[in-house]
Protein backbone atom coordinates (compact mmCIF):
# COMPACT_ATOMS: atom_id res chain seq x y z
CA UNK A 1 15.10 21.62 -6.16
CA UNK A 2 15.78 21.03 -10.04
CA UNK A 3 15.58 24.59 -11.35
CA UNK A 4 16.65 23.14 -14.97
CA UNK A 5 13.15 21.44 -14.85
CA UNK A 6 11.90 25.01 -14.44
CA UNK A 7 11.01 27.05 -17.17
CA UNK A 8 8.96 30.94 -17.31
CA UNK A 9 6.21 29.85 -19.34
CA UNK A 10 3.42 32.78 -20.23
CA UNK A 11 -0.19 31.69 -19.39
CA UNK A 12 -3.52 31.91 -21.68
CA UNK A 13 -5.48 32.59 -18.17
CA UNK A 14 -3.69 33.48 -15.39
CA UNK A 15 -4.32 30.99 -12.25
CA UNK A 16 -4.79 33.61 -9.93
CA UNK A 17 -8.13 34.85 -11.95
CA UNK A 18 -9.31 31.20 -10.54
CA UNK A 19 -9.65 32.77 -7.05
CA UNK A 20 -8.17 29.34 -5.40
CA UNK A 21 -7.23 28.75 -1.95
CA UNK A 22 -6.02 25.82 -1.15
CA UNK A 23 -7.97 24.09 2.40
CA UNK A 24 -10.76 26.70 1.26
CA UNK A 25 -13.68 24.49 0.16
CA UNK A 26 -15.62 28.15 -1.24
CA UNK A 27 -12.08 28.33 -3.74
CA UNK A 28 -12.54 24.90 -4.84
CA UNK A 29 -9.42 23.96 -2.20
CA UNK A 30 -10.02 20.17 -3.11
CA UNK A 31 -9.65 20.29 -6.74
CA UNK A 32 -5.68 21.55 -6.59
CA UNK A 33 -3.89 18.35 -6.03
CA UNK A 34 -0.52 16.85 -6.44
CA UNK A 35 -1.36 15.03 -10.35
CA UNK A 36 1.10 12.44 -8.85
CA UNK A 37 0.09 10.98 -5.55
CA UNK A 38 -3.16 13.28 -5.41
CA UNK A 39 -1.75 14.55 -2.06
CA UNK A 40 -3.91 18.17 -1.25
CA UNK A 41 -2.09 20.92 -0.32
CA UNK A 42 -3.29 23.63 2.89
CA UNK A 43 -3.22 27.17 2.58
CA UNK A 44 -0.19 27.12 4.86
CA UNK A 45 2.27 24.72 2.89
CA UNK A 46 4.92 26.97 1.65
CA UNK A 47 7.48 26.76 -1.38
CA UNK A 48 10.68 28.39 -1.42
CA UNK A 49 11.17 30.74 -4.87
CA UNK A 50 15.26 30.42 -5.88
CA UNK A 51 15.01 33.82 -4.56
CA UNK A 52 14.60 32.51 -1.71
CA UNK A 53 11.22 34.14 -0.81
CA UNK A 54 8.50 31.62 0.87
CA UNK A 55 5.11 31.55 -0.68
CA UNK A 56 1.89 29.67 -1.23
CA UNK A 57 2.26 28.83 -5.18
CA UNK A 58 -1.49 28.30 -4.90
CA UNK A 59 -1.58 31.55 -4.08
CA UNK A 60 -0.30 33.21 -7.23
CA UNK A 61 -0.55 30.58 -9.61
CA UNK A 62 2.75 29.59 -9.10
CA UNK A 63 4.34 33.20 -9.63
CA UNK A 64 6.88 34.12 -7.18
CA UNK A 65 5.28 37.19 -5.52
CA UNK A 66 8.89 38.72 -4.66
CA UNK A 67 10.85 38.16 -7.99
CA UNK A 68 7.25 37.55 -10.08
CA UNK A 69 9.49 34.72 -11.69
CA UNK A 70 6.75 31.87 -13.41
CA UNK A 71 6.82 28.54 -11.71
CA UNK A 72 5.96 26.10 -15.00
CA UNK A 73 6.58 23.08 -12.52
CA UNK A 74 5.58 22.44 -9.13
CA UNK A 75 7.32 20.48 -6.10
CA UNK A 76 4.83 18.08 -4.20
CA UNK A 77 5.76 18.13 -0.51
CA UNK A 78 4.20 14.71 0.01
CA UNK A 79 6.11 12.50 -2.43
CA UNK A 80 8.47 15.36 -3.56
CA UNK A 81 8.02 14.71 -7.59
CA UNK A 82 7.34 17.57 -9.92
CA UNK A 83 4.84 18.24 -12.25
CA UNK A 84 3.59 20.98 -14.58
CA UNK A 85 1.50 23.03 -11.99
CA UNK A 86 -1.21 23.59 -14.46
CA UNK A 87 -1.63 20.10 -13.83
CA UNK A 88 -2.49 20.23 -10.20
CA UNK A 89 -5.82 22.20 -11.39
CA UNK A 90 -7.40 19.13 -12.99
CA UNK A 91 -11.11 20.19 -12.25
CA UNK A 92 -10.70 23.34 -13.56
């Protein structure tokens, strides 16, 4: 992973106030999607924190639930690029 990419950022509305699951169509699981291959991620992909602690980022809006450390960008595990993981909430 490139952690230089990664920066804490703080958040006008937190992600997690969304109530999103991913794979759960009452969360709106279909509207979180990689913003570069539009690949959908299940509710049991996992991302590993440089903690080391594995998570949903979906989850938690992309904060590590261990170290509570603020994911600004966001691994795809389909085509492995990064984006900002507001970004992967388009219809929101």
């Amino acid at each position: 992973m490139d952690m230089k990419r990664d920066t804490p950022v703080i958040e006008d509305r937190p992600d997690t106030e969304l109530n999103l699951r991913p794979g759960d169509s009452s969360g709106g699981g279909n509207d979180i999607r990689c913003p570069l291959c539009g690949w959908t991620p299940s509710a049991e992909d996992r991302w590993i924190c440089r903690c080391n602690h594995l998570w949903n980022t979906f989850d938690t809006g992309g904060v590590c639930p261990n170290c509570l450390y603020q994911w600004a960008y966001t691994c795809c595990l389909a085509c492995h690029g990064w984006s900002l993981h507001s970004d992967w909430y388009k219809n929101q």
